[in-house]
Each structure stands twice: as C-alpha cells, then as structure tokens.
N, C-alpha and C. Protein backbone atom coordinates (compact mmCIF):
# COMPACT_ATOMS: atom_id res chain seq x y z
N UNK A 1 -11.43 19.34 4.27
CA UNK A 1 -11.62 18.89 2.92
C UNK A 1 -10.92 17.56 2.66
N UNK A 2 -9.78 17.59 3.04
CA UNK A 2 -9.22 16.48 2.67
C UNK A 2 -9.63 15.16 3.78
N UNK A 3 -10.56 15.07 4.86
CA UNK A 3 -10.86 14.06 5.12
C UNK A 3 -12.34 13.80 4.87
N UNK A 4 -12.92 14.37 3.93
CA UNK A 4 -14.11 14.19 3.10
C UNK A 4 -13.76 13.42 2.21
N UNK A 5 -12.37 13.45 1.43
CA UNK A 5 -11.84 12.80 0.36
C UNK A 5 -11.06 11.63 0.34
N UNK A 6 -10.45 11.70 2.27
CA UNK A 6 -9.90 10.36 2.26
C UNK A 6 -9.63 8.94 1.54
N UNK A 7 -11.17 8.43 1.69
CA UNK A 7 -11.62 7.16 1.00
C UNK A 7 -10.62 7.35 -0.20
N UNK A 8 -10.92 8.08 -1.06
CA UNK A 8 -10.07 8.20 -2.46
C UNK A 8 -8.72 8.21 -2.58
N UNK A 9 -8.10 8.50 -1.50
CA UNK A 9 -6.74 8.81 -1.74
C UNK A 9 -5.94 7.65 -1.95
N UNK A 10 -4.42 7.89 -2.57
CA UNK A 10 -3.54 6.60 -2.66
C UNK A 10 -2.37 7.47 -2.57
N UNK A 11 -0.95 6.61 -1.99
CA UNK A 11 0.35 7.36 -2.27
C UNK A 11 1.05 6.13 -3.27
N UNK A 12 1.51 6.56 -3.82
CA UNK A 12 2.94 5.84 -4.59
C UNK A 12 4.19 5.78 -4.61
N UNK A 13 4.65 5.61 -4.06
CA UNK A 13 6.13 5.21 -4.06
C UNK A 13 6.93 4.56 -4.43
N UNK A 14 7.59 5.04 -5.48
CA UNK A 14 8.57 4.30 -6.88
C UNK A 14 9.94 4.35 -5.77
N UNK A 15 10.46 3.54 -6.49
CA UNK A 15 12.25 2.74 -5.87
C UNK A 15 11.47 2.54 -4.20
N UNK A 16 10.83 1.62 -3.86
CA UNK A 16 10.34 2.14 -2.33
C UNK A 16 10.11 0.82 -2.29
N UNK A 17 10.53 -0.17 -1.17
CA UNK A 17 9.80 -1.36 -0.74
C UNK A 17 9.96 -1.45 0.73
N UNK A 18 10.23 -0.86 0.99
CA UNK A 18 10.82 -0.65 2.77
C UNK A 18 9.86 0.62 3.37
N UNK A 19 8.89 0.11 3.97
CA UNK A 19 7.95 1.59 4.59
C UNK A 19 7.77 1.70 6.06
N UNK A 20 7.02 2.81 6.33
CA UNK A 20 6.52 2.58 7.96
C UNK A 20 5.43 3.59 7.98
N UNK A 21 5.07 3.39 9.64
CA UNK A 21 3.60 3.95 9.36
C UNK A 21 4.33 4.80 10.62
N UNK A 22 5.16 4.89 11.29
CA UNK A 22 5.62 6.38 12.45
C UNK A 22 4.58 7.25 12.35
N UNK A 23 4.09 8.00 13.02
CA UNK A 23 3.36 9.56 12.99
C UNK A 23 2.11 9.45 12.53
N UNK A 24 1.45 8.04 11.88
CA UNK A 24 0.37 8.32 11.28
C UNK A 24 -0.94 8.18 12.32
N UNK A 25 -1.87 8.64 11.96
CA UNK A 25 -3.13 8.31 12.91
C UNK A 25 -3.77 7.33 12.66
N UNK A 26 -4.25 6.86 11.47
CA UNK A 26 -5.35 5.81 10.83
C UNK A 26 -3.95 4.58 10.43
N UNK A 27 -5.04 3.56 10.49
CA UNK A 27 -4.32 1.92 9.73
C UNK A 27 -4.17 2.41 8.31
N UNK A 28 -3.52 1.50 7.77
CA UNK A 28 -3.65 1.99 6.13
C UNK A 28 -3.49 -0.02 5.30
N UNK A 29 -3.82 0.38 4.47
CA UNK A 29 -3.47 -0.96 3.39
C UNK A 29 -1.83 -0.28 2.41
N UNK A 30 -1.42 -1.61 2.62
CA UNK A 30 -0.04 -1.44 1.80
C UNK A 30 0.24 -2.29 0.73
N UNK A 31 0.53 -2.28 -0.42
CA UNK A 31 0.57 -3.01 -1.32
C UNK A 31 1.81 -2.58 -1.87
N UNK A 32 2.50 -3.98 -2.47
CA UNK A 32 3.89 -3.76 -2.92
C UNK A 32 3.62 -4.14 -4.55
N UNK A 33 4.56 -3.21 -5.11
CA UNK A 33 4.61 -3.73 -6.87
C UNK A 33 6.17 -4.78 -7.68
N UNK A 34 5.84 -4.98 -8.20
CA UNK A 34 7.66 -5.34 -8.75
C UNK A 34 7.59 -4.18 -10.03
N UNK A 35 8.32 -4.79 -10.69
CA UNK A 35 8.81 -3.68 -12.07
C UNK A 35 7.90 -3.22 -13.40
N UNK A 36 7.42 -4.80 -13.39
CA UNK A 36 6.55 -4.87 -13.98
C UNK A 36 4.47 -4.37 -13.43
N UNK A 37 4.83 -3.87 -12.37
CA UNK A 37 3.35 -3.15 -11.83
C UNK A 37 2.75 -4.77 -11.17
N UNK A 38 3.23 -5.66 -11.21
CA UNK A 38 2.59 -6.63 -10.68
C UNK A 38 2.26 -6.84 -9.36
N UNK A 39 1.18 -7.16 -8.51
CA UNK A 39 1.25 -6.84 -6.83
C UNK A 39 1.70 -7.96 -6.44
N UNK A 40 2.86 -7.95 -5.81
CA UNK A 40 3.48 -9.04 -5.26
C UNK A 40 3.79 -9.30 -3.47
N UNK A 41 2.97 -8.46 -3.19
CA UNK A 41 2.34 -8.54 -1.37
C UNK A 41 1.43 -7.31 -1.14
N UNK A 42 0.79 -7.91 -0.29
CA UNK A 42 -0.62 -7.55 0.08
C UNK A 42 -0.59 -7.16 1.82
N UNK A 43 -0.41 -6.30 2.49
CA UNK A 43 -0.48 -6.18 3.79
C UNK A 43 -1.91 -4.87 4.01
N UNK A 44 -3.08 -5.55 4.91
CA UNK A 44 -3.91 -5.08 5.06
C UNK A 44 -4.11 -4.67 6.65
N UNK A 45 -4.82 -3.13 6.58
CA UNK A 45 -4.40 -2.36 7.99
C UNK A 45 -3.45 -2.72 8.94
N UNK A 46 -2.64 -1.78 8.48
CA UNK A 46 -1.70 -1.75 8.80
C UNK A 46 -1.45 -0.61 10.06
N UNK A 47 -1.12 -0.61 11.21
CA UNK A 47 -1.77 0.08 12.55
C UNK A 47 -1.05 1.14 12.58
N UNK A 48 -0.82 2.05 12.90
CA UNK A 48 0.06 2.96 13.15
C UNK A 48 1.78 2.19 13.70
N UNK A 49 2.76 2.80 13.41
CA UNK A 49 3.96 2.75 14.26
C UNK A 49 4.62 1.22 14.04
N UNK A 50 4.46 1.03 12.74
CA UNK A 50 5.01 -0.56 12.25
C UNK A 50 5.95 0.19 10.93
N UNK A 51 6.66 -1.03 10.78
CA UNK A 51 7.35 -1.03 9.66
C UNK A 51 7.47 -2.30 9.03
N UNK A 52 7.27 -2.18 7.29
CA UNK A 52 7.32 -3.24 6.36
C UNK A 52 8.51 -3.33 5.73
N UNK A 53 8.80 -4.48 5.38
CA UNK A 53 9.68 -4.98 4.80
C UNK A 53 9.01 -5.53 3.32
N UNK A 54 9.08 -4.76 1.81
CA UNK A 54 8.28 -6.00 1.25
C UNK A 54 9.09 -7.05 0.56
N UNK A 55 8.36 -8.03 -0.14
CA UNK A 55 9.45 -9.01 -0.68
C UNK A 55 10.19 -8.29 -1.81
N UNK A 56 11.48 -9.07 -1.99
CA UNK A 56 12.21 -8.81 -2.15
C UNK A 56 12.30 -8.22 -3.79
N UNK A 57 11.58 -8.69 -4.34
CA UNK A 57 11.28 -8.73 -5.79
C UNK A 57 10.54 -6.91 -6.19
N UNK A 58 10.00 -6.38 -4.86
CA UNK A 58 9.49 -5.17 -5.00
C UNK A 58 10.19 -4.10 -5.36
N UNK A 59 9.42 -3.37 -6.24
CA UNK A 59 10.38 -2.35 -6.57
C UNK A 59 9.53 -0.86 -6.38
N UNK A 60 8.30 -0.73 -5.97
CA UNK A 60 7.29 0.50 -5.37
C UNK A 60 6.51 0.29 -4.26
N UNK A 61 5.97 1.15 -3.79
CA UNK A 61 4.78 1.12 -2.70
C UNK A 61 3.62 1.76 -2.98
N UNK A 62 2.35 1.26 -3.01
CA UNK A 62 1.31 1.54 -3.16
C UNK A 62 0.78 1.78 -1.47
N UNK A 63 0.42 2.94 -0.99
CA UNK A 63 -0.21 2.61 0.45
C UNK A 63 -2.06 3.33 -0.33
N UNK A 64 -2.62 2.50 0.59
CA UNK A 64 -4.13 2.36 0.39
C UNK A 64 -4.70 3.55 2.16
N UNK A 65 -6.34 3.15 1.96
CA UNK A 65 -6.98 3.74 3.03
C UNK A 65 -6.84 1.67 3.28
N UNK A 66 -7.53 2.18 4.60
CA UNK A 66 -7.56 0.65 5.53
C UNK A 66 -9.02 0.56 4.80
N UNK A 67 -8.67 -0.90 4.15
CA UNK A 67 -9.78 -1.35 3.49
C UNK A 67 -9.97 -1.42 2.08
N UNK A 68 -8.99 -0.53 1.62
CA UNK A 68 -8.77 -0.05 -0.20
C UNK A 68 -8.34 -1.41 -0.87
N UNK A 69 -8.01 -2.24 -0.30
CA UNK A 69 -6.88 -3.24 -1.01
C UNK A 69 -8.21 -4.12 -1.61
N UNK A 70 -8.89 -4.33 -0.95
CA UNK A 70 -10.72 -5.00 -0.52
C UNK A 70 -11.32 -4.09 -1.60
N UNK A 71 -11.40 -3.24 -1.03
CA UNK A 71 -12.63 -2.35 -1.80
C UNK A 71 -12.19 -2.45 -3.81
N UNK A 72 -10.88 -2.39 -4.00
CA UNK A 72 -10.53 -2.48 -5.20
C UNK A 72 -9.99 -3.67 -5.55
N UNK A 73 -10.51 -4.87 -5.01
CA UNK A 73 -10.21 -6.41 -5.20
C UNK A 73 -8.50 -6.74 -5.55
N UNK A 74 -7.55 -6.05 -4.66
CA UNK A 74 -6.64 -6.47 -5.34
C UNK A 74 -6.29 -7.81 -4.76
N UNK A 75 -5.43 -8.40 -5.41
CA UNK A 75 -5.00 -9.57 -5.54
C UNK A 75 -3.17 -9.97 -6.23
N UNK A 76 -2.80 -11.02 -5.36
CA UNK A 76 -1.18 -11.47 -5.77
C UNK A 76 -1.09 -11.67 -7.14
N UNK A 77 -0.01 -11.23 -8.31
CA UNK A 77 0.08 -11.61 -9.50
C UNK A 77 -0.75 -10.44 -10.20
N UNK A 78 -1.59 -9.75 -9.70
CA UNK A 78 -2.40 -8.98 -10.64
C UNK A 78 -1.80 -7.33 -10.75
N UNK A 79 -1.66 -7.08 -12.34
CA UNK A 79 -1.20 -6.14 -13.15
C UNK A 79 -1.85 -4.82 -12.71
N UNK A 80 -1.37 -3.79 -11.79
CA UNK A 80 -2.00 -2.53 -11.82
C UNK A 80 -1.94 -1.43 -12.80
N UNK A 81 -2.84 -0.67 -13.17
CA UNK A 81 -2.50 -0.38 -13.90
C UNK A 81 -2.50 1.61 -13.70
C-alpha cells in the first residue's frame, strides 16, 4: 500500500537542517526551510548513503520523492505553505 502512495508522500522535519539518507533505498529530493517557511536550498535526488548539511539560515527539512521538488515547482525564496 504504501508504495502505491509513494509519489504523495513528504517528511518534515522541524529544528532539522542536518540530514542523511543511511538505510534508504530510493534517491529522494531535500528541501531546506528557514523560520519563516521560506525554501532556502534545494538539493535534488539525493542517492542513498549521503549526508546534507543545509545552509545555515535553515531551521526544518522538507524531504521529497526524487523528483517532488520539480513536480511541485519549488523554487529559492519561495513561501511554503
């Protein structure tokens, strides 16, 4: 079930700018927020067994499916909501 639903999924991670992908199987899209929900880095498929650093200004983690960042036009400076 849940990889019928994949495509849809998102995680969030508040106080979080420091991630990794250890253990996972699939790439993923990673997107960083500041305080204000603003996306202030953009890292797309992201491979298994890496780790991000985001800038410094981040204060959450948005991780995507590989391709989500695209598919939902995000972009630097822009307000998620």
């Amino acid at each position: 079930m849940l990889e019928r639903q994949r495509e849809r999924c998102f995680l969030l991670l508040p106080d979080c700018r420091v991630i990794h992908t250890f253990f996972m199987r699939v790439p993923i899209d990673i997107v960083f927020l500041d305080h204000d929900r603003m996306i202030v880095g953009i890292y797309r498929n992201v491979q298994p067994w890496r780790m991000l650093f985001g800038p410094h200004e981040a204060t959450a983690t948005l991780e995507l499916p590989a391709g989500g960042a695209d598919e939902y036009g995000a972009t630097l400076g822009e307000q998620v909501e």
